[in-house]
PDB file of N, CA and C in Angstrom:
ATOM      1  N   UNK A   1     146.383  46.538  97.647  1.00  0.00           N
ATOM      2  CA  UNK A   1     145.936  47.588  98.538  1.00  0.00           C
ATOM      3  C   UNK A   1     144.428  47.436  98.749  1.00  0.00           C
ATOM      4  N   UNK A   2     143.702  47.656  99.914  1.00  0.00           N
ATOM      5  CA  UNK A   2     143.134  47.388 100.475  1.00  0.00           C
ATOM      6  C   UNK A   2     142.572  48.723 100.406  1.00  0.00           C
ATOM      7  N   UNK A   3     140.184  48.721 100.198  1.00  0.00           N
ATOM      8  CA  UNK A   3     139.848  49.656  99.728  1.00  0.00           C
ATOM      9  C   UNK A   3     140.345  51.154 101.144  1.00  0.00           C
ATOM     10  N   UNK A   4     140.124  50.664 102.673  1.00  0.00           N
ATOM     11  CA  UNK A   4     140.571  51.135 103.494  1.00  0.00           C
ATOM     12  C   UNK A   4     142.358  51.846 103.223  1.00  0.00           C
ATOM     13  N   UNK A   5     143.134  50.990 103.065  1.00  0.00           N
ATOM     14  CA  UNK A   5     144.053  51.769 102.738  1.00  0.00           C
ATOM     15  C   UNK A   5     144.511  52.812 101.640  1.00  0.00           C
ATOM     16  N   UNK A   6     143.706  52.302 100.856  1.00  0.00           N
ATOM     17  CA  UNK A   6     143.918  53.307  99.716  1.00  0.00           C
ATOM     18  C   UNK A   6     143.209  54.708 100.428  1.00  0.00           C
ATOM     19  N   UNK A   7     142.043  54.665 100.858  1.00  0.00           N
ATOM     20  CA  UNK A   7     141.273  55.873 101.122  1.00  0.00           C
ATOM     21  C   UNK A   7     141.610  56.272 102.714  1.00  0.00           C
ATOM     22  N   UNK A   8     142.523  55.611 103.426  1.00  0.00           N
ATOM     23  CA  UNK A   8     143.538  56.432 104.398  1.00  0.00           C
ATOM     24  C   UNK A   8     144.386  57.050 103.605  1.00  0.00           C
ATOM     25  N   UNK A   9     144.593  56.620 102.800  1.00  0.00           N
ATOM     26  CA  UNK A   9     145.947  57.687 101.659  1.00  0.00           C
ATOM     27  C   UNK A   9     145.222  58.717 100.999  1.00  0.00           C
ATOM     28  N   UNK A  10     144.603  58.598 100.293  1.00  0.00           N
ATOM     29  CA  UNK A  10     143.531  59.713  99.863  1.00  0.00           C
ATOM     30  C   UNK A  10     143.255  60.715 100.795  1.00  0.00           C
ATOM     31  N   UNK A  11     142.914  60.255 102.002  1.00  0.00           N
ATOM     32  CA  UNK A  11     142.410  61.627 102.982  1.00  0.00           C
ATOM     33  C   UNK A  11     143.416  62.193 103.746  1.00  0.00           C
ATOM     34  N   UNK A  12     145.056  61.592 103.293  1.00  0.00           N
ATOM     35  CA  UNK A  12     146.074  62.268 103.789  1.00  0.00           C
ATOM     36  C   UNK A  12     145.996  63.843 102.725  1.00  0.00           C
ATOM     37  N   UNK A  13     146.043  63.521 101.666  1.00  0.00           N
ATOM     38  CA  UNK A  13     145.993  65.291 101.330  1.00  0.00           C
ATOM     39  C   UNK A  13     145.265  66.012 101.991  1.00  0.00           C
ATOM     40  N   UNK A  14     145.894  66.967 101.628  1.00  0.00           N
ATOM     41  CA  UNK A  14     145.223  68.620 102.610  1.00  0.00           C
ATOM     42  C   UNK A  14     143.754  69.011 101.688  1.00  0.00           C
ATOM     43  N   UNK A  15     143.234  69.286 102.878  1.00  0.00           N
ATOM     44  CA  UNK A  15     141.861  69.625 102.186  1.00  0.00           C
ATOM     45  C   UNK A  15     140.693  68.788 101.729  1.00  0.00           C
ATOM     46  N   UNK A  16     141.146  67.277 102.102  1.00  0.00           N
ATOM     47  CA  UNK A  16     140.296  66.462 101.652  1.00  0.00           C
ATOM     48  C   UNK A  16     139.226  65.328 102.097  1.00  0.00           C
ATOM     49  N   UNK A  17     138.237  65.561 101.695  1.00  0.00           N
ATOM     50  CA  UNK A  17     136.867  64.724 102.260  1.00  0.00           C
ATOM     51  C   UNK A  17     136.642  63.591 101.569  1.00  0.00           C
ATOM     52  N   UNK A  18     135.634  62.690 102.503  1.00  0.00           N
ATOM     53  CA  UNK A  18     134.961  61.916 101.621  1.00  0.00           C
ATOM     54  C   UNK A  18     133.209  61.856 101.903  1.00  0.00           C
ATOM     55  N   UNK A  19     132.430  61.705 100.691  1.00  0.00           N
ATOM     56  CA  UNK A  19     131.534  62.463 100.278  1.00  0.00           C
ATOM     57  C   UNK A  19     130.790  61.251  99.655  1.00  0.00           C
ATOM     58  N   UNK A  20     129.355  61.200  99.619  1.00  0.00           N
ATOM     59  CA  UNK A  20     128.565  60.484  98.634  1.00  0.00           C
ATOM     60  C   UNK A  20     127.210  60.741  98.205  1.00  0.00           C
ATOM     61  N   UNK A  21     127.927  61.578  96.838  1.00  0.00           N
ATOM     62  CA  UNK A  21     127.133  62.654  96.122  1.00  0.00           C
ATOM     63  C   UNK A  21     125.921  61.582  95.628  1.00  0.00           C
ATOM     64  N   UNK A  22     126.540  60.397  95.378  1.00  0.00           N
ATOM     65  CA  UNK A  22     125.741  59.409  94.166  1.00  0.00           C
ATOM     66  C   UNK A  22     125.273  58.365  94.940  1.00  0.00           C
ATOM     67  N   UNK A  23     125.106  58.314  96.169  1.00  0.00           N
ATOM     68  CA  UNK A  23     124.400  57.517  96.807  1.00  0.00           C
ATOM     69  C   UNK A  23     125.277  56.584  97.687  1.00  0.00           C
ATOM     70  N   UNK A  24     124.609  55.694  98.955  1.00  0.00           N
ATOM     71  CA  UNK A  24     126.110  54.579  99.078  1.00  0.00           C
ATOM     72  C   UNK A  24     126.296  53.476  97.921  1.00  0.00           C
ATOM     73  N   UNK A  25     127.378  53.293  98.688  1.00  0.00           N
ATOM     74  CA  UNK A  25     128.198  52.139  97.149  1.00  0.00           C
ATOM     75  C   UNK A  25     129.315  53.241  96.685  1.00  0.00           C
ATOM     76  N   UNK A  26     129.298  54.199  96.321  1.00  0.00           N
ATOM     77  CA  UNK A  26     129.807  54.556  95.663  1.00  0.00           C
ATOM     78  C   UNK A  26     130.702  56.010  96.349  1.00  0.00           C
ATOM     79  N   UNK A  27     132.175  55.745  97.210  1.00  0.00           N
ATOM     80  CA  UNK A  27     133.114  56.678  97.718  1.00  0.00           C
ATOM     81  C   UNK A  27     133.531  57.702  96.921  1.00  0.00           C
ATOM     82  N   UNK A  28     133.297  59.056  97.277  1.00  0.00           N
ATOM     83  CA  UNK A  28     133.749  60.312  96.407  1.00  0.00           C
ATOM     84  C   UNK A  28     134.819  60.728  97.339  1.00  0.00           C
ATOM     85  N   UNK A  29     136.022  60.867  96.866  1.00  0.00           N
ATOM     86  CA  UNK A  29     136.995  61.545  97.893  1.00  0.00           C
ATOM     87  C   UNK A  29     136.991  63.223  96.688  1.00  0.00           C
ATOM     88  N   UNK A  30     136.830  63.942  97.589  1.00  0.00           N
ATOM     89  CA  UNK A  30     136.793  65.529  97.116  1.00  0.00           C
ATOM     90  C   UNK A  30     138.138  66.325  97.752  1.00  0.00           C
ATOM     91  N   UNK A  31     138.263  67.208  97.005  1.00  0.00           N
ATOM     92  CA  UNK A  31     139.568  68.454  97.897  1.00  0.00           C
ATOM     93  C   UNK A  31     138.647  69.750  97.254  1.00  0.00           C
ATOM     94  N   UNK A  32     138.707  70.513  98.695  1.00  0.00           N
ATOM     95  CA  UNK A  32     138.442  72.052  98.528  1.00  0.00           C
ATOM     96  C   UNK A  32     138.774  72.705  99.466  1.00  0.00           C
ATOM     97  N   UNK A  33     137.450  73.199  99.583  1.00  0.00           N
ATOM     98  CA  UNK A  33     137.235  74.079 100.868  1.00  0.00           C
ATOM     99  C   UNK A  33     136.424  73.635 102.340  1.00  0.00           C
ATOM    100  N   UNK A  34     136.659  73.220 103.261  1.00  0.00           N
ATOM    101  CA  UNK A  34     136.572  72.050 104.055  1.00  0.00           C
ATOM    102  C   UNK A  34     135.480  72.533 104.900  1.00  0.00           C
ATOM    103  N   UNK A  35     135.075  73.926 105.326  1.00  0.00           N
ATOM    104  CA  UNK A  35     134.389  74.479 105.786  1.00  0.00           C
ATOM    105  C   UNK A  35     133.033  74.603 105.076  1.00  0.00           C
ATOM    106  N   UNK A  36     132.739  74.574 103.575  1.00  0.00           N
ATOM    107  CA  UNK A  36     131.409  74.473 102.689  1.00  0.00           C
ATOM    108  C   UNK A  36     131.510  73.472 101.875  1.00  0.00           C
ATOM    109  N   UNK A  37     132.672  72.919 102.119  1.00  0.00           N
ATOM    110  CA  UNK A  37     132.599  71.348 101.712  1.00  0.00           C
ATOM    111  C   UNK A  37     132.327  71.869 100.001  1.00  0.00           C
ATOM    112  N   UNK A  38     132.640  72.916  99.280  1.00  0.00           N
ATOM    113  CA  UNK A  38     132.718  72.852  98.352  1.00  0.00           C
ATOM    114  C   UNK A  38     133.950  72.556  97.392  1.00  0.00           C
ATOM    115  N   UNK A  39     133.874  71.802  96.799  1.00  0.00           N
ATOM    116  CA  UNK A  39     135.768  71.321  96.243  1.00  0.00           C
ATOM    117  C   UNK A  39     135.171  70.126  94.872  1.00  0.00           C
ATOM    118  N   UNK A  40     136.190  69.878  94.077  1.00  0.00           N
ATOM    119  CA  UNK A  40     136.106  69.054  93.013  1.00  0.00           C
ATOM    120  C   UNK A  40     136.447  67.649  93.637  1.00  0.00           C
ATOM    121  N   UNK A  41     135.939  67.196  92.685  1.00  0.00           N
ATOM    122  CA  UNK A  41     136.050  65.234  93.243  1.00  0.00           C
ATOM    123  C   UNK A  41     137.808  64.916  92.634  1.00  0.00           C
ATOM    124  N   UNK A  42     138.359  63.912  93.088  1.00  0.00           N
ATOM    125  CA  UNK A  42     139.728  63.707  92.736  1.00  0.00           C
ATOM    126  C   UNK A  42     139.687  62.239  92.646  1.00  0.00           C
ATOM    127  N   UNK A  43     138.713  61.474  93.311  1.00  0.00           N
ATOM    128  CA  UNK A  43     139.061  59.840  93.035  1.00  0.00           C
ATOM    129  C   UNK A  43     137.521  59.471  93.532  1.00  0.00           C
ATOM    130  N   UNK A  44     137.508  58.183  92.725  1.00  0.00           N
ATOM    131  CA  UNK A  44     135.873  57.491  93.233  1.00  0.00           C
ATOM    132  C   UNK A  44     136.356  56.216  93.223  1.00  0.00           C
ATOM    133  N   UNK A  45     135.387  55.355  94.205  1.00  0.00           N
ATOM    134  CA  UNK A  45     135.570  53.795  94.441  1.00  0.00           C
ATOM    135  C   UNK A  45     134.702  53.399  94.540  1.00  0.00           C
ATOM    136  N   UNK A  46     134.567  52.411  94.068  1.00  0.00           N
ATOM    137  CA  UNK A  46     133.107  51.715  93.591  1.00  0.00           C
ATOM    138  C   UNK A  46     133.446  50.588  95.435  1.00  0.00           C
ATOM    139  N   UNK A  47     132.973  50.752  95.673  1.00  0.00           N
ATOM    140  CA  UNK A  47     132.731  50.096  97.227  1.00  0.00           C
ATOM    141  C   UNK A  47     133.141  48.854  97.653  1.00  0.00           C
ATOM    142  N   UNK A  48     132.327  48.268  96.465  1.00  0.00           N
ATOM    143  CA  UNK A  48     131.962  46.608  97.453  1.00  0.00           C
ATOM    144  C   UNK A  48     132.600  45.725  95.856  1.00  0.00           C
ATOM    145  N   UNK A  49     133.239  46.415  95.196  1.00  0.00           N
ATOM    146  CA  UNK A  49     133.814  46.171  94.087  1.00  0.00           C
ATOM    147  C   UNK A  49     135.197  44.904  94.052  1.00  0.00           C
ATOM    148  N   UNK A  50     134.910  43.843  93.699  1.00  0.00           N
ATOM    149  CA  UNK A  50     136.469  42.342  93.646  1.00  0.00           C
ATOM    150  C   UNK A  50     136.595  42.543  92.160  1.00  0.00           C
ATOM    151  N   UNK A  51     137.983  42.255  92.049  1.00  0.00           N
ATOM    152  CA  UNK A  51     138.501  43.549  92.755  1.00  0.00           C
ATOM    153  C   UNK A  51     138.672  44.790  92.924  1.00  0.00           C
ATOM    154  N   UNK A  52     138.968  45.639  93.652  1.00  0.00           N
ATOM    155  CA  UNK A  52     138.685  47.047  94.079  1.00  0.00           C
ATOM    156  C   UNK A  52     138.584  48.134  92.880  1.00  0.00           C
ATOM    157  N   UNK A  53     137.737  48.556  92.446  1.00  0.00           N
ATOM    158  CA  UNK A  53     137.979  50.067  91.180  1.00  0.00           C
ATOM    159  C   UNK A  53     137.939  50.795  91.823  1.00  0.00           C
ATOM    160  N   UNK A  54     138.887  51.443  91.258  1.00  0.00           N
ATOM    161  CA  UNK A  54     139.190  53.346  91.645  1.00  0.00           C
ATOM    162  C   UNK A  54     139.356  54.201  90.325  1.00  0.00           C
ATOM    163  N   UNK A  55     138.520  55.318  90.278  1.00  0.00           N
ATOM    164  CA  UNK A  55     138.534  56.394  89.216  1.00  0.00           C
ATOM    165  C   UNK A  55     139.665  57.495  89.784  1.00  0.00           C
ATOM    166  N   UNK A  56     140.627  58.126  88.791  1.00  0.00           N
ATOM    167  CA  UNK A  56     141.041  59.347  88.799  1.00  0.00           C
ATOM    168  C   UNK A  56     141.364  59.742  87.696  1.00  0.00           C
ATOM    169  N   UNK A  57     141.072  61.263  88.184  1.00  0.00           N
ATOM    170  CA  UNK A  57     141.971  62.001  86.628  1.00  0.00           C
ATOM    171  C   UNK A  57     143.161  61.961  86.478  1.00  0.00           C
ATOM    172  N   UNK A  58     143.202  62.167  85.175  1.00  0.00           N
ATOM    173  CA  UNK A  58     144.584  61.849  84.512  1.00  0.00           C
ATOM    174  C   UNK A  58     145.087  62.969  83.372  1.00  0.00           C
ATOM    175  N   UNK A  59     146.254  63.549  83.053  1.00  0.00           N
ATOM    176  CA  UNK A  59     146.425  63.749  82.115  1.00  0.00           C
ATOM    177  C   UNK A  59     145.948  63.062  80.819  1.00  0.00           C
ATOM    178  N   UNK A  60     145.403  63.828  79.644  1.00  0.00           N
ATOM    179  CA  UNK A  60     145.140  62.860  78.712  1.00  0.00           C
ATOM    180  C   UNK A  60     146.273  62.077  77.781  1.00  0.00           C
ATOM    181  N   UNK A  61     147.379  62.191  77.615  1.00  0.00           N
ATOM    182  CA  UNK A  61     148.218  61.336  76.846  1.00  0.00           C
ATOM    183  C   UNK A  61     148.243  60.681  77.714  1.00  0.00           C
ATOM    184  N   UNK A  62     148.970  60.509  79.534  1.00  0.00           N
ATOM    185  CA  UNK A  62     149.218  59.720  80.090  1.00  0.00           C
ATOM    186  C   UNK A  62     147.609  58.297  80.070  1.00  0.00           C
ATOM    187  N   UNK A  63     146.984  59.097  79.982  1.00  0.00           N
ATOM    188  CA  UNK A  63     145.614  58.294  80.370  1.00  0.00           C
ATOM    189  C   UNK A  63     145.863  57.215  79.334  1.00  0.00           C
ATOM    190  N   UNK A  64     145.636  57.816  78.180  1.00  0.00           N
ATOM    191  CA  UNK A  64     145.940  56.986  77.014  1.00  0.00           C
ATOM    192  C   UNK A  64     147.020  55.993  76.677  1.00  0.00           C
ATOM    193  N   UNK A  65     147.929  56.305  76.984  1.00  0.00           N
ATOM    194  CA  UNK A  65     149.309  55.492  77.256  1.00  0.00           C
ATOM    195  C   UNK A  65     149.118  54.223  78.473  1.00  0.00           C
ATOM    196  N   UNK A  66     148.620  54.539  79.455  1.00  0.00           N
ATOM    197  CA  UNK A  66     148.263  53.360  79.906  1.00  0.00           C
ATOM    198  C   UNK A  66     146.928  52.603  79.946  1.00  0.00           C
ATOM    199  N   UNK A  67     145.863  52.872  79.605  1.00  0.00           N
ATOM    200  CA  UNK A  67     145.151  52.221  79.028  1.00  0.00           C
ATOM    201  C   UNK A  67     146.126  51.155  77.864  1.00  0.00           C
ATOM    202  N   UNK A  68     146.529  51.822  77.025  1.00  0.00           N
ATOM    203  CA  UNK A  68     147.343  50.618  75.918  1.00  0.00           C
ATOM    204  C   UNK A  68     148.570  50.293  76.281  1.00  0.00           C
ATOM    205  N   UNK A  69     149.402  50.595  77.518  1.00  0.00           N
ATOM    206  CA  UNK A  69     150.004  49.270  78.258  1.00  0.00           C
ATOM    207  C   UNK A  69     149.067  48.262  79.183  1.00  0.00           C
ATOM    208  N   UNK A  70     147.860  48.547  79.880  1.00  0.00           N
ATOM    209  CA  UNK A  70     147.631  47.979  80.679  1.00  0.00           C
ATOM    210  C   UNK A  70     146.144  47.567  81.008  1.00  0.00           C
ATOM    211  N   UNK A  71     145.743  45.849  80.720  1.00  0.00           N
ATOM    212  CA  UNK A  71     144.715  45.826  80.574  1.00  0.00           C
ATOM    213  C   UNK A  71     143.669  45.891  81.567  1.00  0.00           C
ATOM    214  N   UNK A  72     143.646  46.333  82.937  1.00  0.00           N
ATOM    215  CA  UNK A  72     143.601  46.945  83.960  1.00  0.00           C
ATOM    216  C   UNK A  72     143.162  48.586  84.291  1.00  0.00           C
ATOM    217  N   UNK A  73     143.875  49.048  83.461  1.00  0.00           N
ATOM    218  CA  UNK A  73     143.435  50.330  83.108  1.00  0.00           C
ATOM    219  C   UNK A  73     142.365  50.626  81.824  1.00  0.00           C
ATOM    220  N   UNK A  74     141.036  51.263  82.833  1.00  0.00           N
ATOM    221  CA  UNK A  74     140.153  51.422  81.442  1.00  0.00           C
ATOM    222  C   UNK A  74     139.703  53.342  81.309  1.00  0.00           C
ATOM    223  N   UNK A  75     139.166  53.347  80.154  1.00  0.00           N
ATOM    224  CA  UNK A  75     138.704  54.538  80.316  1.00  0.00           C
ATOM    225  C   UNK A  75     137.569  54.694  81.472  1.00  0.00           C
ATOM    226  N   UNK A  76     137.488  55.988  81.657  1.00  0.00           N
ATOM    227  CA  UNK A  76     137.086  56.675  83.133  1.00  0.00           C
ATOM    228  C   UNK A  76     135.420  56.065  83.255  1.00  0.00           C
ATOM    229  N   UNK A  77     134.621  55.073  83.723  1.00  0.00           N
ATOM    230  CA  UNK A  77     133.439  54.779  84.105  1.00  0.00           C
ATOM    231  C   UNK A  77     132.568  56.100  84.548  1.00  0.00           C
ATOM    232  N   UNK A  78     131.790  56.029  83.737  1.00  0.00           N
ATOM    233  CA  UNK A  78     130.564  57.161  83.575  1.00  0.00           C
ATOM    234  C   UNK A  78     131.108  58.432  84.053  1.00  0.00           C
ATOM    235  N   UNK A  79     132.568  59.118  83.352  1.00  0.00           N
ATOM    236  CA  UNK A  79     133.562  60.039  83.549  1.00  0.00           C
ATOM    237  C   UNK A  79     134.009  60.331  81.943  1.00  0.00           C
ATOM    238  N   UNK A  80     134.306  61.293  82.263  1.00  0.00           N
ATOM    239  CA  UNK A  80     135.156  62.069  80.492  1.00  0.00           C
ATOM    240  C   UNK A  80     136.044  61.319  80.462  1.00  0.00           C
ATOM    241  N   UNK A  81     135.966  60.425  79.540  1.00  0.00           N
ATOM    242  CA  UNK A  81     136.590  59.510  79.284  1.00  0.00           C
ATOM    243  C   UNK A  81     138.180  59.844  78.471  1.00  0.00           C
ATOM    244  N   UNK A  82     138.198  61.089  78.347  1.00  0.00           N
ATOM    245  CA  UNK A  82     139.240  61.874  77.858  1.00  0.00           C
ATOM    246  C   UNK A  82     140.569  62.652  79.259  1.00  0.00           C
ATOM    247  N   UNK A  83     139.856  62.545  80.333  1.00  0.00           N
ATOM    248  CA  UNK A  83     140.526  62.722  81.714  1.00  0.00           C
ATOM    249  C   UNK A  83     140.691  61.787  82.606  1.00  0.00           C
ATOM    250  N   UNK A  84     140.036  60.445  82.805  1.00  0.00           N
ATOM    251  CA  UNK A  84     139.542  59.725  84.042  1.00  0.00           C
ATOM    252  C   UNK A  84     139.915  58.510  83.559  1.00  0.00           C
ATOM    253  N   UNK A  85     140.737  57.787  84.052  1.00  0.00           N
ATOM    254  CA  UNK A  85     140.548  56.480  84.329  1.00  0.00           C
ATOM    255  C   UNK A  85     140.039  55.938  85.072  1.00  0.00           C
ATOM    256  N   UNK A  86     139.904  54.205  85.090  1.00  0.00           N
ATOM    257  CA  UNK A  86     139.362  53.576  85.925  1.00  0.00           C
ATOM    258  C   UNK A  86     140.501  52.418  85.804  1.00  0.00           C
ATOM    259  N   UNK A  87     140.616  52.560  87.316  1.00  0.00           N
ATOM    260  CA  UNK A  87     142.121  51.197  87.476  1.00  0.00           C
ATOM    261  C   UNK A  87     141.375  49.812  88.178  1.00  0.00           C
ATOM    262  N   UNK A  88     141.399  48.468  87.491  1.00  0.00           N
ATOM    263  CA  UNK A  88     141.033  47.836  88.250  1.00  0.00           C
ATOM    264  C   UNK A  88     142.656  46.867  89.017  1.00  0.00           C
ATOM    265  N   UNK A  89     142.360  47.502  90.250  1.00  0.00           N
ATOM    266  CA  UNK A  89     143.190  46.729  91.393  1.00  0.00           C
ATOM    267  C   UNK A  89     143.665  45.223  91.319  1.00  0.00           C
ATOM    268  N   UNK A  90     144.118  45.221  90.238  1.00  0.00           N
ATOM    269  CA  UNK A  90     144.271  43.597  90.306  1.00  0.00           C
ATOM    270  C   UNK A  90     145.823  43.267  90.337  1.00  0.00           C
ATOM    271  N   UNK A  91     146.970  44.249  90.734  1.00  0.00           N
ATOM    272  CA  UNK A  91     147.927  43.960  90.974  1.00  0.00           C
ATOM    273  C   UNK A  91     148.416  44.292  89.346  1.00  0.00           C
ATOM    274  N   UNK A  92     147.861  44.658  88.449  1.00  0.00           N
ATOM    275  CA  UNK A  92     148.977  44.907  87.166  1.00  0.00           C
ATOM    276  C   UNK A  92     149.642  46.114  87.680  1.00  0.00           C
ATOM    277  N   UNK A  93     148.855  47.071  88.123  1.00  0.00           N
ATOM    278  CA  UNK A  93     149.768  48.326  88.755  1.00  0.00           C
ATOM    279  C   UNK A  93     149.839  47.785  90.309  1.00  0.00           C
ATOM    280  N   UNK A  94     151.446  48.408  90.621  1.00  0.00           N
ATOM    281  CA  UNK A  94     151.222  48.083  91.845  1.00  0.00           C
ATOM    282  C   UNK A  94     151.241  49.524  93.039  1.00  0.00           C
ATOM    283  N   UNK A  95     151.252  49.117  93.763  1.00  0.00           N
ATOM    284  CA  UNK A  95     150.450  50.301  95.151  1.00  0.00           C
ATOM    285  C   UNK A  95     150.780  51.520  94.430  1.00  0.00           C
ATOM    286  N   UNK A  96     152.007  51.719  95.066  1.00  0.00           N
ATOM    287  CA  UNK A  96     152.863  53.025  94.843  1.00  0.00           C
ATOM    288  C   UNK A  96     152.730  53.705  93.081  1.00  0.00           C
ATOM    289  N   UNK A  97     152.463  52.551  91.998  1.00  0.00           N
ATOM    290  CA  UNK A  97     152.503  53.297  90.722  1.00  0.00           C
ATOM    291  C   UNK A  97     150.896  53.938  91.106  1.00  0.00           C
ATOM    292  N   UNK A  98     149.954  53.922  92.047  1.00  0.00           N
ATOM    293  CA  UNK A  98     148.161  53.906  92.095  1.00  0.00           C
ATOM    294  C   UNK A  98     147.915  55.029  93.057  1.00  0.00           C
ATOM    295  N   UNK A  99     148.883  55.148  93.965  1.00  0.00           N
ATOM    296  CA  UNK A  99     149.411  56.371  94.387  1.00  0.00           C
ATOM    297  C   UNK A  99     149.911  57.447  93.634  1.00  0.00           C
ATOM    298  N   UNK A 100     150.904  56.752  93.247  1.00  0.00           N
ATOM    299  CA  UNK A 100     151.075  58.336  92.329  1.00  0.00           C
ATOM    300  C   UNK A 100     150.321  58.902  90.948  1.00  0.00           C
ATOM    301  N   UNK A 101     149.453  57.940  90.827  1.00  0.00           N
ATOM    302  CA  UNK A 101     148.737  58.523  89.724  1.00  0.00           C
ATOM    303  C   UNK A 101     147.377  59.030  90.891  1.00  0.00           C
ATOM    304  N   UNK A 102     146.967  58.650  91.884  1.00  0.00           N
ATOM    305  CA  UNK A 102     145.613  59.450  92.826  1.00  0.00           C
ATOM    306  C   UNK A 102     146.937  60.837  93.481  1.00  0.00           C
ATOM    307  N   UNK A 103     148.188  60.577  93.605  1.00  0.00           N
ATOM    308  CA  UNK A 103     148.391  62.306  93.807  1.00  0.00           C
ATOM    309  C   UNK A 103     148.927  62.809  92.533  1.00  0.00           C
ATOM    310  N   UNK A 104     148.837  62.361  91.367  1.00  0.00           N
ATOM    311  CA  UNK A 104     148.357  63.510  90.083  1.00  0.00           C
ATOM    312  C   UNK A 104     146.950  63.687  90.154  1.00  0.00           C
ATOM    313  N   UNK A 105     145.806  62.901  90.803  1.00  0.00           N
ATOM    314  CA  UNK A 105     144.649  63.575  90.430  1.00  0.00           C
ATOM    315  C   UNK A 105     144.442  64.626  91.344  1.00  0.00           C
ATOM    316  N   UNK A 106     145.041  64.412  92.870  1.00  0.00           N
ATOM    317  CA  UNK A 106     144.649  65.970  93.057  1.00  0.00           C
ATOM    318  C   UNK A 106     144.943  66.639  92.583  1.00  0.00           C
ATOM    319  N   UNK A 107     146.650  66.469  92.627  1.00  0.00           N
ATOM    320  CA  UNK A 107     147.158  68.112  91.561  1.00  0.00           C
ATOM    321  C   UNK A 107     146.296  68.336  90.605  1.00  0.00           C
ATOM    322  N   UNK A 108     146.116  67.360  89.659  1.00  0.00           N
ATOM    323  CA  UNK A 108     145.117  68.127  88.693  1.00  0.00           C
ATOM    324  C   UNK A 108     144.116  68.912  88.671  1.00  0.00           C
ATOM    325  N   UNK A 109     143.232  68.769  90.147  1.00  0.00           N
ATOM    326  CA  UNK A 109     142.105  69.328  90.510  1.00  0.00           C
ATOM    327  C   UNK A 109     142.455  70.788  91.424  1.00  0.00           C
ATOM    328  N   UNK A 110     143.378  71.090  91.887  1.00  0.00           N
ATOM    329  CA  UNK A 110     143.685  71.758  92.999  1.00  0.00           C
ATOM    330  C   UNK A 110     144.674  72.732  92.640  1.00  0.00           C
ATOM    331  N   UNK A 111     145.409  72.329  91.232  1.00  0.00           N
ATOM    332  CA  UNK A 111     146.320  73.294  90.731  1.00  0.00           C
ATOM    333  C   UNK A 111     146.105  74.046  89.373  1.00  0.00           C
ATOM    334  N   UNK A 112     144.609  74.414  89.800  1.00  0.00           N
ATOM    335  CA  UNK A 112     143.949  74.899  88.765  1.00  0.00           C
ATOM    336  C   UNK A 112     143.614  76.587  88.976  1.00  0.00           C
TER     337      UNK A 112
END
């Protein structure tokens, strides 16, 4: 998946922007309130990144559980490393398992 496609999928949820709190380089996709643009972050992508990283939250057992199936999956880059992974795109996960863990991170953020 391709950094474009992933972040056409990302901005299919409701409510959701993309934002760059931390400067360029670095994609914040957020969900809130769309009008003050105030909302929690749900996924980050390091930009210009081979191959592609993407941060999301995670449940913490799940987080943990794949980190130690998958060496691809690391703890969350300059993130609570107790919520956030960091997936590097290299095909150990594939699309759809990277999807459904970026729509657990909204839920996580949005069903609070």
């Amino acid at each position: 998946m391709t950094h474009k496609e992933l972040e056409d999928y990302l901005l299919e949820f409701p409510n959701t922007w993309l934002d760059f709190p931390f400067g360029e380089g670095v994609s914040v996709y957020k969900a809130g309130n769309l009008e003050t643009k105030e909302g929690k972050l749900f996924a980050i992508i390091a930009d210009k990144s081979k191959p592609l990283r993407v941060s999301l939250k995670c449940d913490p057992v799940l987080a943990q559980t794949l980190r130690e199936k998958y060496e691809s999956v690391l703890p969350g880059y300059h993130l609570n490393k107790k919520h956030w992974n960091t997936i590097i795109m290299t095909g150990q996960l594939d699309d759809e398992e990277v999807k459904d863990l970026a729509r657990l991170s909204y839920r996580l953020v949005t069903e609070r």
